[in-house]
Protein backbone atom coordinates (compact mmCIF):
# COMPACT_ATOMS: atom_id res chain seq x y z
CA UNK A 1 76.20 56.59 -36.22
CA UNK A 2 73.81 53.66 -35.52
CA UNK A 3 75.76 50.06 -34.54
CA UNK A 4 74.65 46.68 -34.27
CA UNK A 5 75.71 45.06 -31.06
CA UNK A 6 75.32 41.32 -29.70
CA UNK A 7 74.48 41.03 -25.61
CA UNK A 8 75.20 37.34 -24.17
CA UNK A 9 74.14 37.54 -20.38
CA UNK A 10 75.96 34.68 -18.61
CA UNK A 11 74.53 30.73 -20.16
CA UNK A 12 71.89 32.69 -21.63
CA UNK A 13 71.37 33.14 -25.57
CA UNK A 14 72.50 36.53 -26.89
CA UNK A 15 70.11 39.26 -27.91
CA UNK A 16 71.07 41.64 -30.30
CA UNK A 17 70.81 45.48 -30.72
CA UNK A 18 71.87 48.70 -31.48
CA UNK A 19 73.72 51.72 -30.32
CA UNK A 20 73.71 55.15 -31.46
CA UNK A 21 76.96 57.11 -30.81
CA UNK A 22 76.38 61.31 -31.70
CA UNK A 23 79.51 63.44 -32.19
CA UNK A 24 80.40 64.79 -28.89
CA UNK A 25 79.95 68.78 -27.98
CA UNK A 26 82.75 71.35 -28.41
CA UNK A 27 84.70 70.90 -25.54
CA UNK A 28 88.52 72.40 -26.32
CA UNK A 29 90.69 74.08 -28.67
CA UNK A 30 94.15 73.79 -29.87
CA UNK A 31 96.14 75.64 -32.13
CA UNK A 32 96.89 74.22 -35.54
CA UNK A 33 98.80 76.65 -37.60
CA UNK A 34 100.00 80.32 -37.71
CA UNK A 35 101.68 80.62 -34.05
CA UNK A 36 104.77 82.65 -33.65
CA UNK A 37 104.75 84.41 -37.01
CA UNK A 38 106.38 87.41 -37.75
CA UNK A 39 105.56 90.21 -39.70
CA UNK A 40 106.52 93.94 -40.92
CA UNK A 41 103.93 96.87 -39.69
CA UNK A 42 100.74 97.42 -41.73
CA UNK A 43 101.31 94.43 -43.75
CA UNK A 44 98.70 91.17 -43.44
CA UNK A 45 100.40 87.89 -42.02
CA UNK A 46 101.28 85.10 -44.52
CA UNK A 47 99.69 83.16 -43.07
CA UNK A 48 96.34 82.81 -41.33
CA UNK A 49 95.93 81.42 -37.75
CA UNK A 50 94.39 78.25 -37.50
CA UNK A 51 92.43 76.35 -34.59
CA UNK A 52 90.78 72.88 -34.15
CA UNK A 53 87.85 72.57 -32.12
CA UNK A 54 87.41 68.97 -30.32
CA UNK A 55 84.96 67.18 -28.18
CA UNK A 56 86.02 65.65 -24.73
CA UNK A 57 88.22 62.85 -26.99
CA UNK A 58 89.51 64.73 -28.80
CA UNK A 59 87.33 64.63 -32.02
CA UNK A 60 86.75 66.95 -34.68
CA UNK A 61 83.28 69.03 -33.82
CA UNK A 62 81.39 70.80 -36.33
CA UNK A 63 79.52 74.39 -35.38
CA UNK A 64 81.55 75.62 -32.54
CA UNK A 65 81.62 79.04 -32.45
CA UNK A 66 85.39 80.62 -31.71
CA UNK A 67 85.88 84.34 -30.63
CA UNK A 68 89.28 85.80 -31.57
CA UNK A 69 90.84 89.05 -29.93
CA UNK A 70 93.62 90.93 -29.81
CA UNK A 71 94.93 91.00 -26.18
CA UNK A 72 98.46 92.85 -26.87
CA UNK A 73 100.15 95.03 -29.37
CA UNK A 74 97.85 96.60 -32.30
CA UNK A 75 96.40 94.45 -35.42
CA UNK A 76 93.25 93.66 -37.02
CA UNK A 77 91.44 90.51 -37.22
CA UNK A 78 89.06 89.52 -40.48
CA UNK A 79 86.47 87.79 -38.49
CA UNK A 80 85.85 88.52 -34.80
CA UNK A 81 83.94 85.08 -34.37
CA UNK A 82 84.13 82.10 -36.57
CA UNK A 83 82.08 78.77 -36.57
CA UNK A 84 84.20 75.14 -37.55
CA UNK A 85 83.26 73.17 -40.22
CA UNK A 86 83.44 69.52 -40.63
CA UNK A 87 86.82 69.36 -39.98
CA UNK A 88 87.10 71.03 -36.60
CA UNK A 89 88.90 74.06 -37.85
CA UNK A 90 88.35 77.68 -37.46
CA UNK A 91 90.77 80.20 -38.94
CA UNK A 92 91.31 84.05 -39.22
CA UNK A 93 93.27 86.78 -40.74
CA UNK A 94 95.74 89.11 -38.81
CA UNK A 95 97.14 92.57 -39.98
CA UNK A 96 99.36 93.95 -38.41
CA UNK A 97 99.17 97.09 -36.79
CA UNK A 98 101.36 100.28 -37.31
CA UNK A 99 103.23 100.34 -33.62
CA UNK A 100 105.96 97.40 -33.46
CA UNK A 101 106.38 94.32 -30.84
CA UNK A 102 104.96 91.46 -29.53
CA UNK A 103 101.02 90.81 -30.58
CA UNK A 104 99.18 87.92 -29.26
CA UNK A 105 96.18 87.18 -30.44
CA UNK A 106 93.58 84.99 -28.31
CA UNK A 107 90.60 82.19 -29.62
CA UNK A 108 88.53 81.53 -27.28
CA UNK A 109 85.92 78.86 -27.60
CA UNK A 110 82.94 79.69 -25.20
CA UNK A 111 84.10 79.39 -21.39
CA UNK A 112 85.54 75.85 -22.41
CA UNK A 113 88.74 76.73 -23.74
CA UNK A 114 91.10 79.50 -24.72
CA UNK A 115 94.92 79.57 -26.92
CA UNK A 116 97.05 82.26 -27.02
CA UNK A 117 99.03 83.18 -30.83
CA UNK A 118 102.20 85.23 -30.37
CA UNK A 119 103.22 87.26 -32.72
CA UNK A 120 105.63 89.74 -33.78
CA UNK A 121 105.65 93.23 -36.08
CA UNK A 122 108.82 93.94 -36.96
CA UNK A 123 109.17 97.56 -37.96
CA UNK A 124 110.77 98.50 -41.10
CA UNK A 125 113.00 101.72 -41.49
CA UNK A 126 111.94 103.74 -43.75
CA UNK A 127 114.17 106.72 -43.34
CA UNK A 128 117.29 108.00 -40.67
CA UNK A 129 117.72 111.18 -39.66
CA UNK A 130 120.88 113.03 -38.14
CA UNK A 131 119.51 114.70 -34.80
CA UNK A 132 123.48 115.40 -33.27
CA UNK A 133 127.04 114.71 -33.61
CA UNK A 134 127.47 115.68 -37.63
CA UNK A 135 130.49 117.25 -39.19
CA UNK A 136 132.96 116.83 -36.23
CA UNK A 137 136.80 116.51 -35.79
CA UNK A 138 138.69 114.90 -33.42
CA UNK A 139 142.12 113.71 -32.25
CA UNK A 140 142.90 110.16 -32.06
CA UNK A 141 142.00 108.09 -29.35
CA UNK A 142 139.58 111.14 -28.03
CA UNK A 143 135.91 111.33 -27.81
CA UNK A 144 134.01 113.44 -29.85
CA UNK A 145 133.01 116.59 -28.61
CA UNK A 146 129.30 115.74 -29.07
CA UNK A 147 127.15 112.27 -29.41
CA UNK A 148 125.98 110.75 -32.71
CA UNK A 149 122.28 110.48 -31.98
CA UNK A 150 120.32 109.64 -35.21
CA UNK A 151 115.95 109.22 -34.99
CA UNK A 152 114.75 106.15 -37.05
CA UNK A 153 111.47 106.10 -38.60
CA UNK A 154 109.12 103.30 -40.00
CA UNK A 155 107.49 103.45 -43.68
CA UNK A 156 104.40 104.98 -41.64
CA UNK A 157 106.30 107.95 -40.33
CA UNK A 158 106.10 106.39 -36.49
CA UNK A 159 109.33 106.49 -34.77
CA UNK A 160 111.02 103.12 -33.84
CA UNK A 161 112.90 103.63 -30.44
CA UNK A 162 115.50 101.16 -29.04
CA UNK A 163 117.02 100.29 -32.12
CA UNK A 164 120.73 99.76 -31.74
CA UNK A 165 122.66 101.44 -34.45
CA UNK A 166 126.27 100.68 -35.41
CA UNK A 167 128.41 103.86 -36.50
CA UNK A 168 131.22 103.18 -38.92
CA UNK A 169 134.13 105.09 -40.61
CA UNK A 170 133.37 104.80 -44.43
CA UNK A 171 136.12 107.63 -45.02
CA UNK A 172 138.52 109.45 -43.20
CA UNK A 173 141.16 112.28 -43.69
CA UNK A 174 144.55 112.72 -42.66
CA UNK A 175 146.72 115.24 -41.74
CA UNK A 176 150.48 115.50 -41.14
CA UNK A 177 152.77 118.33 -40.13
């Protein structure tokens, strides 16, 4: 905006003027909202991941254009480049890929400045299946003869591997002679 300003030099009388200050030039990006979410494979985040783009103090700049990316895991962004609006932000929407872990998802504004979202998809079991170890007797205190080994699967079909599962007796018979 345009400002009226008074200049006194020394005994001298004061002149008066005017200054112009313009909105500075994107200069860095933070993250806002949507960090360290976590959601379940296929599915689209609740919510979206937000960024605010600043000038040099920290300012809200209109018209700077952010890149996102995914840099780890699988998902899929709405908009691979968005542009802030009055109020600095830029925002984007994240689904989740089928294959579960850590995502992070990068917005990068020009060469000026880059944040880093972590994420998680969680996978959710959608069936079990008995691979080993079914239908077996044993003596007390013994091993079984053969391990319990059971495959987990998500809703997608995609196996989930290192998932500890907990084996418990539900039932049991007894025999005395």
């Amino acid at each position: 905006g345009t400002y009226t300003v008074y200049y006194e030099v020394g005994d001298f009388r004061g002149f008066q003027g005017s200054v112009v200050i313009t909105p500075g030039t994107a200069q860095a990006l933070a993250i806002v909202s949507g960090n360290n979410q976590t959601g379940s494979a296929s599915q689209t985040l609740q919510f979206p991941l937000v960024a605010m783009v600043t000038d040099a103090c920290g300012k809200a700049v209109s018209g700077g254009q952010v890149t996102w990316k995914v840099t780890q895991g699988t998902a899929t962004i709405t908009k691979q480049v968005s542009t802030s609006g009055s109020s600095g932000q830029v925002s984007a929407t994240l689904t989740l890929g089928a294959a579960a872990g850590p995502v992070q998802v990068t917005a990068t504004l020009g060469t000026a400045s880059v944040v880093t979202f972590s994420l998680t998809n969680q996978a959710v079991a959608g069936s079990m299946t008995i691979l080993n170890g079914n239908n077996q007797t044993g003596g007390v205190n013994t091993a079984f003869p053969q391990t319990l080994t059971v495959q987990l699967k998500d809703t997608t079909g995609l196996v989930i591997p290192g998932v500890t599962v907990t084996f418990t007796v539900t039932s049991r018979s007894e025999e005395h002679t």
